[in-house]
Protein backbone atom coordinates (compact mmCIF):
# COMPACT_ATOMS: atom_id res chain seq x y z
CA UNK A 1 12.89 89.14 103.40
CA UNK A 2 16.32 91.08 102.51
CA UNK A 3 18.26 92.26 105.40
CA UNK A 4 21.05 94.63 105.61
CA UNK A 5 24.81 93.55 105.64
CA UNK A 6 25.75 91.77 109.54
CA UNK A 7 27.51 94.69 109.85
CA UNK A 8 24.70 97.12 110.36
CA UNK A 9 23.22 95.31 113.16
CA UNK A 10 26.66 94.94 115.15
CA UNK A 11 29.04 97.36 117.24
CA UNK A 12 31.68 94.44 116.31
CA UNK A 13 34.18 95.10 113.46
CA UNK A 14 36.43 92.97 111.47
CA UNK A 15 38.60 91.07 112.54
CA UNK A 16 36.01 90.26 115.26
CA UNK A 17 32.50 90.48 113.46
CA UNK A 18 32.39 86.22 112.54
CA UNK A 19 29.06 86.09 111.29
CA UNK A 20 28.62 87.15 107.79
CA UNK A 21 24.78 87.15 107.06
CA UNK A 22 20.79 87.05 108.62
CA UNK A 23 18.53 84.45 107.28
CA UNK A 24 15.50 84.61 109.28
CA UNK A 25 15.05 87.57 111.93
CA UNK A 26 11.84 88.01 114.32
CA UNK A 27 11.25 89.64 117.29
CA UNK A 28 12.62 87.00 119.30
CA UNK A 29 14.37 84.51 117.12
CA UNK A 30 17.50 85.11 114.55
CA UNK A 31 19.16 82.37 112.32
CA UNK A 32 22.69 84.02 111.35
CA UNK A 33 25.04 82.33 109.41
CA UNK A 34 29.22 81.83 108.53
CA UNK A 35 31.06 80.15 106.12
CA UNK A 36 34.63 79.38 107.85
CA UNK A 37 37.25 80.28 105.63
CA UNK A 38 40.88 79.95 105.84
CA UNK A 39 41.30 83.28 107.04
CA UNK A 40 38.28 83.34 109.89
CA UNK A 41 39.55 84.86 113.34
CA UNK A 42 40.16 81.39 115.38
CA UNK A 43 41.14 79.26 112.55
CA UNK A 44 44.83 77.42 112.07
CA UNK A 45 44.67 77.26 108.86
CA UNK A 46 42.01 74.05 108.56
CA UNK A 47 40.18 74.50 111.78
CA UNK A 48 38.52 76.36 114.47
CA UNK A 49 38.45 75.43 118.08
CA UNK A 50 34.66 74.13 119.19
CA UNK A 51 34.40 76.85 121.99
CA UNK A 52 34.25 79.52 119.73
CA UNK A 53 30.69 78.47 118.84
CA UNK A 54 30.24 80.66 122.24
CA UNK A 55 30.98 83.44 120.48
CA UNK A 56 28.64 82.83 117.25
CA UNK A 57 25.84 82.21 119.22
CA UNK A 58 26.77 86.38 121.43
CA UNK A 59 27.38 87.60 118.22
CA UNK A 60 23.78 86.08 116.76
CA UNK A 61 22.08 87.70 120.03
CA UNK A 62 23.97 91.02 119.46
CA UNK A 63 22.72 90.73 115.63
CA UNK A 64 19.04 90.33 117.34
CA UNK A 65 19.11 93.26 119.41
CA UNK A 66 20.07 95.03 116.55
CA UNK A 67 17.91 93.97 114.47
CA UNK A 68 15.16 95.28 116.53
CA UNK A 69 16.64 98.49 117.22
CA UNK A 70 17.48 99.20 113.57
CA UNK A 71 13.22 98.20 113.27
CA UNK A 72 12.37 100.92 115.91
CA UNK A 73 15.06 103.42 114.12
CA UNK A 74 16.93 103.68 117.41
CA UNK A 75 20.89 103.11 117.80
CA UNK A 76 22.58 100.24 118.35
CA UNK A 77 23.38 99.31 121.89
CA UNK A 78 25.87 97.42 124.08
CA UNK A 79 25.41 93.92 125.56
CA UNK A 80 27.17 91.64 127.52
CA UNK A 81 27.71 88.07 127.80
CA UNK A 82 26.73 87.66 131.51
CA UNK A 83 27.14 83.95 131.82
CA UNK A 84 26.98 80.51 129.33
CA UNK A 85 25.44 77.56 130.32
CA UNK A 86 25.08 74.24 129.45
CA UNK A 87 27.67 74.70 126.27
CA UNK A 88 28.02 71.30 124.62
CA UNK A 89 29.99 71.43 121.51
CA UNK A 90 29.16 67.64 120.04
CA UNK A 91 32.06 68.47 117.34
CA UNK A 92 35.99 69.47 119.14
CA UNK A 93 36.14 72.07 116.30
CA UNK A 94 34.50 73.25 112.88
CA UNK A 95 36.21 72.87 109.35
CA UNK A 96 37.46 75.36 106.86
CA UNK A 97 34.46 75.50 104.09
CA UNK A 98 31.62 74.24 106.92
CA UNK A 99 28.73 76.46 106.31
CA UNK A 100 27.25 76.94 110.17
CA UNK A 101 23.64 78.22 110.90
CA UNK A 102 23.22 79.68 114.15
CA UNK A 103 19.82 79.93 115.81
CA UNK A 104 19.16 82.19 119.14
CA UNK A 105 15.65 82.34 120.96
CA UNK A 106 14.61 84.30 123.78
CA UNK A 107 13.40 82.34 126.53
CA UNK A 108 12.88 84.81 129.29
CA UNK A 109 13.17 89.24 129.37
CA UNK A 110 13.21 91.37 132.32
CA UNK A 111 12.74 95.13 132.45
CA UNK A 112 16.26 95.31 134.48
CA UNK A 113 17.80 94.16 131.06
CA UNK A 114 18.61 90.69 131.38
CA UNK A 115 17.76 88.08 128.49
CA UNK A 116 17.92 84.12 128.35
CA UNK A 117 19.07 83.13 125.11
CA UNK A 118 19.14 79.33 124.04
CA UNK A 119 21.39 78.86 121.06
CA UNK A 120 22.44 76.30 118.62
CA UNK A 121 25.01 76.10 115.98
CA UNK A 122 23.94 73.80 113.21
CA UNK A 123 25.82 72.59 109.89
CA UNK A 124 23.99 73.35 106.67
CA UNK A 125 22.72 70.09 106.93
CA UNK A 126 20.96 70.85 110.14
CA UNK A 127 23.51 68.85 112.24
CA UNK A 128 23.62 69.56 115.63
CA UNK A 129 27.12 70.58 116.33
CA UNK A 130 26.83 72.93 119.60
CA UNK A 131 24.37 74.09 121.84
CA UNK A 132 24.12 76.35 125.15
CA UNK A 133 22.07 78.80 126.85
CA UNK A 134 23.31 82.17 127.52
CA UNK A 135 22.41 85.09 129.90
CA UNK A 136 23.17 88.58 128.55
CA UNK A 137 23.02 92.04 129.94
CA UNK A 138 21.79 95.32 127.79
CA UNK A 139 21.82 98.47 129.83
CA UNK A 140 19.41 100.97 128.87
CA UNK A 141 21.99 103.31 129.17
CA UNK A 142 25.07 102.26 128.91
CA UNK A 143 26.88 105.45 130.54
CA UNK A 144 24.54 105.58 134.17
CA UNK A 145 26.06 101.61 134.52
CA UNK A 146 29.60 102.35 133.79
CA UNK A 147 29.05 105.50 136.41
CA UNK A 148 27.50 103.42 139.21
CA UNK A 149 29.40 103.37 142.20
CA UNK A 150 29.88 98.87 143.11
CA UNK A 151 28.76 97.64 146.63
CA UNK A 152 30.90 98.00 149.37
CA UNK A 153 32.48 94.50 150.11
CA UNK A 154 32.30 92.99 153.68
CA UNK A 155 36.28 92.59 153.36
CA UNK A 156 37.41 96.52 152.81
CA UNK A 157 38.13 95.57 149.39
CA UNK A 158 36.48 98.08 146.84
């Protein structure tokens, strides 16, 4: 299957849009992938830090959602990374010229708009070189969310 540029299916923009292509894309699975270059946003030159393999793995669930909204011709929307856990990065940091495949699949949906995501971030070779399981947030409409008025706190602190 041909899909469209990584681009398409994110709100992100360079410098922060890391991935740079889909391999495999279904309705609840996506393989994205990055070559690290010189240049990447994270990198000194030779390497990037291990923790940014948090923010492949968002970036492969924000390609996901977009994926399926570009399939139902709807817009793109935003998510949020509500919480990561379990990250294990069995590498400190990736290399310039590593070639990293990163896998997201949905584990658990709820109408309210919450998603389990486990993720992996695998070399070329299919090296296991991070893993984690993340929680994201998409509002259904992003606007009515920003506009709600947060809970009183038992403290007088609003």
């Amino acid at each position: 299957m041909t899909y469209r540029p990584i681009a398409d299916y994110l709100l992100h923009r360079p410098p922060m849009l890391l991935l740079d292509r889909v391999l495999e894309a279904r309705q609840t699975h996506i393989v994205c992938e990055t070559t690290l270059k010189t240049d990447s946003p994270f990198c000194d030159g030779a390497t990037v830090p291990g923790w940014v393999g948090i923010e492949y793995m968002a970036q492969s669930i924000g390609v996901l959602s977009g994926w399926r909204a570009l399939q139902k011709q709807l817009p793109l929307r935003v998510g949020f990374l509500a919480s990561v856990r379990h990250y294990r990065s069995h590498v400190p940091q990736f290399r310039v010229g590593d070639v990293l495949r990163i896998t997201a699949d949905e584990e658990v949906s709820t109408s309210s708009g919450l998603i389990a995501m486990n993720c992996t971030v695998r070399s070329a070779s299919g090296a296991l070189l991070a893993e984690a399981s993340l929680l994201v947030f998409q509002p259904d409409d992003l606007d009515a969310y920003l506009q709600q008025t947060p809970p009183a706190h038992e403290n007088g602190c609003k």
